[in-house]
PDB file of N, CA and C in Angstrom:
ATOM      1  N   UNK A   1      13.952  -8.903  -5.448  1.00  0.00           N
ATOM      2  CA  UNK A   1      12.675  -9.025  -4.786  1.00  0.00           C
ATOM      3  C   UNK A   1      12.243  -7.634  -4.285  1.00  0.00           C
ATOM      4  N   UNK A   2      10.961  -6.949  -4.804  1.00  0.00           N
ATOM      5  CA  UNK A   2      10.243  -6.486  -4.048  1.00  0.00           C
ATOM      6  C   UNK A   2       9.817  -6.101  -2.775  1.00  0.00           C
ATOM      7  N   UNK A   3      10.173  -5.767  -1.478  1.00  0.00           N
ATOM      8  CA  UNK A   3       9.346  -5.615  -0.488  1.00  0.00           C
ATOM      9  C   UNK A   3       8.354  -4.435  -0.346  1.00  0.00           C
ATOM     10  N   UNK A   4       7.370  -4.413   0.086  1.00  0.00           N
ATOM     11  CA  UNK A   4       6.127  -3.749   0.044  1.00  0.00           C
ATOM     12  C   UNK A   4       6.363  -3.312   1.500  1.00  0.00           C
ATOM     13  N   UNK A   5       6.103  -2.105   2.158  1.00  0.00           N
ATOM     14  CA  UNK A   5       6.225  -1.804   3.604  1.00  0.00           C
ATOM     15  C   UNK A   5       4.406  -1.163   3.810  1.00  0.00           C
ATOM     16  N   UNK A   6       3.702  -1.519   2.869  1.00  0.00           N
ATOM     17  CA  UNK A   6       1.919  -1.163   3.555  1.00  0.00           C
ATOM     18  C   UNK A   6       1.692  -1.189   4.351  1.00  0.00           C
ATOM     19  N   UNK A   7       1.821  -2.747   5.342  1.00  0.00           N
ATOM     20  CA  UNK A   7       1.762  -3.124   6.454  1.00  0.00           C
ATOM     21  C   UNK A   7       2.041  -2.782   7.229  1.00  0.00           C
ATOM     22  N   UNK A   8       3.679  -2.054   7.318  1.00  0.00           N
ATOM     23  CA  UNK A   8       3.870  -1.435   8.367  1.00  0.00           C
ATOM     24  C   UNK A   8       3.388   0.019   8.738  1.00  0.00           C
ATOM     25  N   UNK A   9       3.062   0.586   7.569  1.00  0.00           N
ATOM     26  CA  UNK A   9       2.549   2.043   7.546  1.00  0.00           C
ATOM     27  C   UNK A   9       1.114   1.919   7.899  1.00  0.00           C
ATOM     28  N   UNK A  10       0.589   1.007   7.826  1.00  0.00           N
ATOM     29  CA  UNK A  10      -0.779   0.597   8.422  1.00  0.00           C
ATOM     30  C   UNK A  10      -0.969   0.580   9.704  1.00  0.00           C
ATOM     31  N   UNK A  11      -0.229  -0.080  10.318  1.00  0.00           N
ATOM     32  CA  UNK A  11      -0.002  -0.355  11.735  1.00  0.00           C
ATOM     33  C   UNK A  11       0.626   0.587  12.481  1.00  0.00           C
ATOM     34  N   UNK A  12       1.172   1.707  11.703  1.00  0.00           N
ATOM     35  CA  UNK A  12       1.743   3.126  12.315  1.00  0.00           C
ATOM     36  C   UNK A  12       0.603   3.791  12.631  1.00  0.00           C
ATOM     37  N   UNK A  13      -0.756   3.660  11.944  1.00  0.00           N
ATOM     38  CA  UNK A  13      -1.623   4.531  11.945  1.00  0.00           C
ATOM     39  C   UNK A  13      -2.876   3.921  12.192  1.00  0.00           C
ATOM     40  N   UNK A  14      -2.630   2.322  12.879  1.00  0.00           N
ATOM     41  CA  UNK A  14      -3.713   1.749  13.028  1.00  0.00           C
ATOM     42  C   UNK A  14      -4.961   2.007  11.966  1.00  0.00           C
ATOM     43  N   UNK A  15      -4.705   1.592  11.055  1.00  0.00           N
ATOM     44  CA  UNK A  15      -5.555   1.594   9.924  1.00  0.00           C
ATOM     45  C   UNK A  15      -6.142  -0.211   9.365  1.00  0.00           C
ATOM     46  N   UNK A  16      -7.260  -0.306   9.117  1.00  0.00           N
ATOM     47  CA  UNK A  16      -7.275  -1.445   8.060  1.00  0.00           C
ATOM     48  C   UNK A  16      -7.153  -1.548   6.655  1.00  0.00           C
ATOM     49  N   UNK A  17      -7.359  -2.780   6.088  1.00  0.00           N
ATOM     50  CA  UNK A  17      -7.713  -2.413   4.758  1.00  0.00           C
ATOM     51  C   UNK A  17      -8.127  -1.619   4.117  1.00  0.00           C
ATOM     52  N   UNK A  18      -9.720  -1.711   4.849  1.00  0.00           N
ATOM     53  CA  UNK A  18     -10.964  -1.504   4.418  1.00  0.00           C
ATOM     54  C   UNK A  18     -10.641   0.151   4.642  1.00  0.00           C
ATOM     55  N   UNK A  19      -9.987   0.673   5.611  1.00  0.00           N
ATOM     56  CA  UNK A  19      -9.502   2.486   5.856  1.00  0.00           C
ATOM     57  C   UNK A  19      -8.726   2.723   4.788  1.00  0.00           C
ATOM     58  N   UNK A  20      -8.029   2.035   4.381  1.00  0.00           N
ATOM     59  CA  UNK A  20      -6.821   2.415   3.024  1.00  0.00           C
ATOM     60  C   UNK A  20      -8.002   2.207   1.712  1.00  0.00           C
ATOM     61  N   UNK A  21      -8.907   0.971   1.581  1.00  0.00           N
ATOM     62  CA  UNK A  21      -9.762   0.796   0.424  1.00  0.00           C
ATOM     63  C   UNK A  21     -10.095   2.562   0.211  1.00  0.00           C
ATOM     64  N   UNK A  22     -11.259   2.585   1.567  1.00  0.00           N
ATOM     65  CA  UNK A  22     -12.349   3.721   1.355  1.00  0.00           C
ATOM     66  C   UNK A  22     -11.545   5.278   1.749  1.00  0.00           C
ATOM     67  N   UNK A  23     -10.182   5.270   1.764  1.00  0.00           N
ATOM     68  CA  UNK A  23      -9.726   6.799   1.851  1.00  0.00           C
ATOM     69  C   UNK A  23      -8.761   6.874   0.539  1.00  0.00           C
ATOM     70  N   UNK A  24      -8.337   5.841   0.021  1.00  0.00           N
ATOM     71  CA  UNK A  24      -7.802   6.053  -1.787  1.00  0.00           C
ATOM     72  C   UNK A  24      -8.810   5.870  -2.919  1.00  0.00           C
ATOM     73  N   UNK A  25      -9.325   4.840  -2.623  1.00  0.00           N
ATOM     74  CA  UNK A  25     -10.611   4.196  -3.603  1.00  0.00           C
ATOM     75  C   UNK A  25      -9.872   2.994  -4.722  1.00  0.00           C
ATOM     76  N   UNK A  26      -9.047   2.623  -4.151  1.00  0.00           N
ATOM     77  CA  UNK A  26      -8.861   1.477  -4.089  1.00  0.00           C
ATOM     78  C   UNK A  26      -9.865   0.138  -3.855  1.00  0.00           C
ATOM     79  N   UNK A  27      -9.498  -1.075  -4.932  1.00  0.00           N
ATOM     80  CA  UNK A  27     -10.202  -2.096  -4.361  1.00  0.00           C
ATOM     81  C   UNK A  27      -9.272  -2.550  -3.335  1.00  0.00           C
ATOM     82  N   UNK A  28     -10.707  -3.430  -2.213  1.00  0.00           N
ATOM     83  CA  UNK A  28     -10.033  -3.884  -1.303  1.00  0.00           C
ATOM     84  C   UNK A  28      -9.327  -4.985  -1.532  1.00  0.00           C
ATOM     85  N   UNK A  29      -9.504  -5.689  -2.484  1.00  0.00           N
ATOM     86  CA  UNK A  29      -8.209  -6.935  -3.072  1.00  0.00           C
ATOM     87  C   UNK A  29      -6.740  -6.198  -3.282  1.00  0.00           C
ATOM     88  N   UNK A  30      -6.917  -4.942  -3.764  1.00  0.00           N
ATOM     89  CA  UNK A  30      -5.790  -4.702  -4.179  1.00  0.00           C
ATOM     90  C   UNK A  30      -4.468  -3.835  -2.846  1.00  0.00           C
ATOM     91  N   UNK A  31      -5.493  -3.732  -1.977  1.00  0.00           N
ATOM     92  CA  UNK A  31      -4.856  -3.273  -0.508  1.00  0.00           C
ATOM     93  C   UNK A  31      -4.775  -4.878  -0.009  1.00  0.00           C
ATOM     94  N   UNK A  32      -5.333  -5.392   0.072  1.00  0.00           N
ATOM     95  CA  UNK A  32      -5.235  -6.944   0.521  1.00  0.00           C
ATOM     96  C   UNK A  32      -3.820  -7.485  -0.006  1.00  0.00           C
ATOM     97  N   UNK A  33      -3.781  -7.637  -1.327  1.00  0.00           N
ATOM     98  CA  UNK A  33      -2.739  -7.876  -1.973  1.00  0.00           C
ATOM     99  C   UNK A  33      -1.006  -7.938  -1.782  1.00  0.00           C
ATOM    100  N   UNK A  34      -1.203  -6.047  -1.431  1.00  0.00           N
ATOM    101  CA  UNK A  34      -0.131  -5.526  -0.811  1.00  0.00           C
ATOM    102  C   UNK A  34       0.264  -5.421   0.370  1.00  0.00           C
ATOM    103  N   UNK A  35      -1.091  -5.731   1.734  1.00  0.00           N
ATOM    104  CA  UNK A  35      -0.687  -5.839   2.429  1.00  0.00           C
ATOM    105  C   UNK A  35       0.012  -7.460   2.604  1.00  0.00           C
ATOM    106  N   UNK A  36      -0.323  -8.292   2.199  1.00  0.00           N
ATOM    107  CA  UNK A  36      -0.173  -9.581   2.250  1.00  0.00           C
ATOM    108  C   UNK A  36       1.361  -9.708   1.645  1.00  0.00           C
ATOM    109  N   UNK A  37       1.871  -8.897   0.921  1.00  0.00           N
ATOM    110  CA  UNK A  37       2.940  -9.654   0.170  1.00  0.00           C
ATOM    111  C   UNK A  37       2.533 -10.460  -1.365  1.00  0.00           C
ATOM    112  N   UNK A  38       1.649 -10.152  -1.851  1.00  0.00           N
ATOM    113  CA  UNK A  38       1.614 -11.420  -2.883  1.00  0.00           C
ATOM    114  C   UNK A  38       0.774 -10.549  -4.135  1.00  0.00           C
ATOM    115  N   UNK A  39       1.138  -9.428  -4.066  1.00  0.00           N
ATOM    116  CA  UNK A  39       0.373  -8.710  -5.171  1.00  0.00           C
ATOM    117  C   UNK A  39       1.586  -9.211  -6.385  1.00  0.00           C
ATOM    118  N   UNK A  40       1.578  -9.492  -7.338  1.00  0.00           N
ATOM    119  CA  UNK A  40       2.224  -9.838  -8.685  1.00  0.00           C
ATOM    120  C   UNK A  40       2.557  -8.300  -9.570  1.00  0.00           C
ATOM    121  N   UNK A  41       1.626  -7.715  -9.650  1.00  0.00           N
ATOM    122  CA  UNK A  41       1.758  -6.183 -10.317  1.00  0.00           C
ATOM    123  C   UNK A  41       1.480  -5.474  -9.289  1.00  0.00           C
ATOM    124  N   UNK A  42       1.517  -4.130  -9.715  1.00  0.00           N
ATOM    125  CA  UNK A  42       0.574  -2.972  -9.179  1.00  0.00           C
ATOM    126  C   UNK A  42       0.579  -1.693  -9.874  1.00  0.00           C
ATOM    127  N   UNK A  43      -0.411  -1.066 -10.033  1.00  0.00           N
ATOM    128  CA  UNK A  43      -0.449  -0.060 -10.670  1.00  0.00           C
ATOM    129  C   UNK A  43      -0.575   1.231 -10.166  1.00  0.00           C
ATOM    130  N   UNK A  44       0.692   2.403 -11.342  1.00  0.00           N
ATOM    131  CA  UNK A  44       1.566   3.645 -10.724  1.00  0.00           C
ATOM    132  C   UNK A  44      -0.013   4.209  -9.829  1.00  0.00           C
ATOM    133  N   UNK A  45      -1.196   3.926 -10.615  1.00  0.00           N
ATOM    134  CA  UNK A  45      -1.829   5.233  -9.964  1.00  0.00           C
ATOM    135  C   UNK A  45      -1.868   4.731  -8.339  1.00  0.00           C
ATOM    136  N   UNK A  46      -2.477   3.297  -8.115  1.00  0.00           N
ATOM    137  CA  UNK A  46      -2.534   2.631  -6.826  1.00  0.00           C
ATOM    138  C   UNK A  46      -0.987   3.257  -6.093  1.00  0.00           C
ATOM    139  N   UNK A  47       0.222   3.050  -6.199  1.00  0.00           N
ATOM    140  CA  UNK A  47       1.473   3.250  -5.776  1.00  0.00           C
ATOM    141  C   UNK A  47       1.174   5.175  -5.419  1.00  0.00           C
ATOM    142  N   UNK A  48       0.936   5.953  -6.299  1.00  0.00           N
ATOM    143  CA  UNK A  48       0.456   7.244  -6.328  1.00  0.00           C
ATOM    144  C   UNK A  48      -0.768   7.563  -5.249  1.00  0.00           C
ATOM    145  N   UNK A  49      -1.751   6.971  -5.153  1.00  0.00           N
ATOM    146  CA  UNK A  49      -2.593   7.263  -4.228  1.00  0.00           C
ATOM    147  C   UNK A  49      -2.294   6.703  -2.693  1.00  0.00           C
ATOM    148  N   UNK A  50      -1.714   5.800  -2.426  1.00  0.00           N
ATOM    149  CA  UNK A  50      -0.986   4.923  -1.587  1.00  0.00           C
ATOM    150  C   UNK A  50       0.243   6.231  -1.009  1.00  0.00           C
ATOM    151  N   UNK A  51       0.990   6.649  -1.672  1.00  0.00           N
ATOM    152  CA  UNK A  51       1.998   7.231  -1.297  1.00  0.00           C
ATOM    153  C   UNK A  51       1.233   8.446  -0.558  1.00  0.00           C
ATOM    154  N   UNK A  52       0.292   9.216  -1.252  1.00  0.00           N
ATOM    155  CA  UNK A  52      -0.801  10.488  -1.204  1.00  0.00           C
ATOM    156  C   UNK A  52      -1.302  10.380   0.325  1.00  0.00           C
ATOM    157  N   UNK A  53      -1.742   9.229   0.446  1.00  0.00           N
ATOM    158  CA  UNK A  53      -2.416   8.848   1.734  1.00  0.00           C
ATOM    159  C   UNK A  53      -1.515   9.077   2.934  1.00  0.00           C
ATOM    160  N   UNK A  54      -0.635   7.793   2.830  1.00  0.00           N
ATOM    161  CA  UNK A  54       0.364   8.140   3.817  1.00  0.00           C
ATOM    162  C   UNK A  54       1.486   9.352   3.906  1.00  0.00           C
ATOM    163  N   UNK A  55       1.585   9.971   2.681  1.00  0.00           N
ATOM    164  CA  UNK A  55       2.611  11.095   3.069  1.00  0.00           C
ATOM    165  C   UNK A  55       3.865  11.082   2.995  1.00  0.00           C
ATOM    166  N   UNK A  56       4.106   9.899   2.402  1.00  0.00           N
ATOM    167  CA  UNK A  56       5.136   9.042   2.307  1.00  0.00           C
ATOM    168  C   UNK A  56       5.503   9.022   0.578  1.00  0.00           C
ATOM    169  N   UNK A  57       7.208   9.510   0.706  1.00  0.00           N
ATOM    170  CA  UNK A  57       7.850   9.083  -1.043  1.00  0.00           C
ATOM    171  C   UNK A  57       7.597   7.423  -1.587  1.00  0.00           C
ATOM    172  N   UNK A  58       7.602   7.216  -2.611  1.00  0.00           N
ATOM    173  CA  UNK A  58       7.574   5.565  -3.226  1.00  0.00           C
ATOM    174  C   UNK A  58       8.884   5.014  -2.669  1.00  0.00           C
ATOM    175  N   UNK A  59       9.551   5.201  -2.461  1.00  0.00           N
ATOM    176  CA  UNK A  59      11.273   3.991  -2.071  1.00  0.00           C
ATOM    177  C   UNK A  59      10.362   4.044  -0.014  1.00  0.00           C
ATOM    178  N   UNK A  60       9.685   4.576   0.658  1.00  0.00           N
ATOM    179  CA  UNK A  60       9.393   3.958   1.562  1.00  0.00           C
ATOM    180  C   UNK A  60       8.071   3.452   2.090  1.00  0.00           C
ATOM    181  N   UNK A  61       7.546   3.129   0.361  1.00  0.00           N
ATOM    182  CA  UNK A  61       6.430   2.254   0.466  1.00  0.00           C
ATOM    183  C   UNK A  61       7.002   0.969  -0.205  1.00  0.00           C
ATOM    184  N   UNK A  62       7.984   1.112  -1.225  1.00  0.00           N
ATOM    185  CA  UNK A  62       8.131  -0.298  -2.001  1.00  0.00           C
ATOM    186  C   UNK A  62      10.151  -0.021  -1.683  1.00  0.00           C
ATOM    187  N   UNK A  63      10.245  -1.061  -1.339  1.00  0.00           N
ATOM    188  CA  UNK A  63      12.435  -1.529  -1.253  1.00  0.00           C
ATOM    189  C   UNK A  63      12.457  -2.444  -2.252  1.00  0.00           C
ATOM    190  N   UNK A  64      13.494  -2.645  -2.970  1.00  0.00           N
ATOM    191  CA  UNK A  64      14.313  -3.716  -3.648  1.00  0.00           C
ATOM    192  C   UNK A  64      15.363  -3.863  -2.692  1.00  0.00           C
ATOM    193  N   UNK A  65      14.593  -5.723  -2.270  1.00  0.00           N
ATOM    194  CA  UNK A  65      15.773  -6.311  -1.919  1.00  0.00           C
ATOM    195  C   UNK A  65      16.694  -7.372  -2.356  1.00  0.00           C
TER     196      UNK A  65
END
């Protein structure tokens, strides 16, 4: 299993969605998605701009647990 840590990096920086949508350019379904837990895929560039934003390597945006 997957865990996604968006959420918590969100809430480090008091951010919403809609702040992660309009500062990657991301759709907001697809920040929705991940923050929620229930995204099925995701794609490297989303994971890439996601990481960009926060400043953060990929193993502490996404864990295998």
């Amino acid at each position: 299993m997957i865990k996604c840590h968006l959420a918590r990096l969100m809430g480090e920086r008091k951010m919403k969605v809609m702040d992660v949508a309009r500062e990657t350019g991301l759709h907001r379904n697809t920040v929705t998605l991940l923050y929620k837990e229930t995204a099925q895929r995701i794609d490297l560039d989303a994971i890439d701009k996601l990481c960009e934003l926060f400043k953060c390597e990929v193993g502490e945006l996404l864990e295998r647990k």
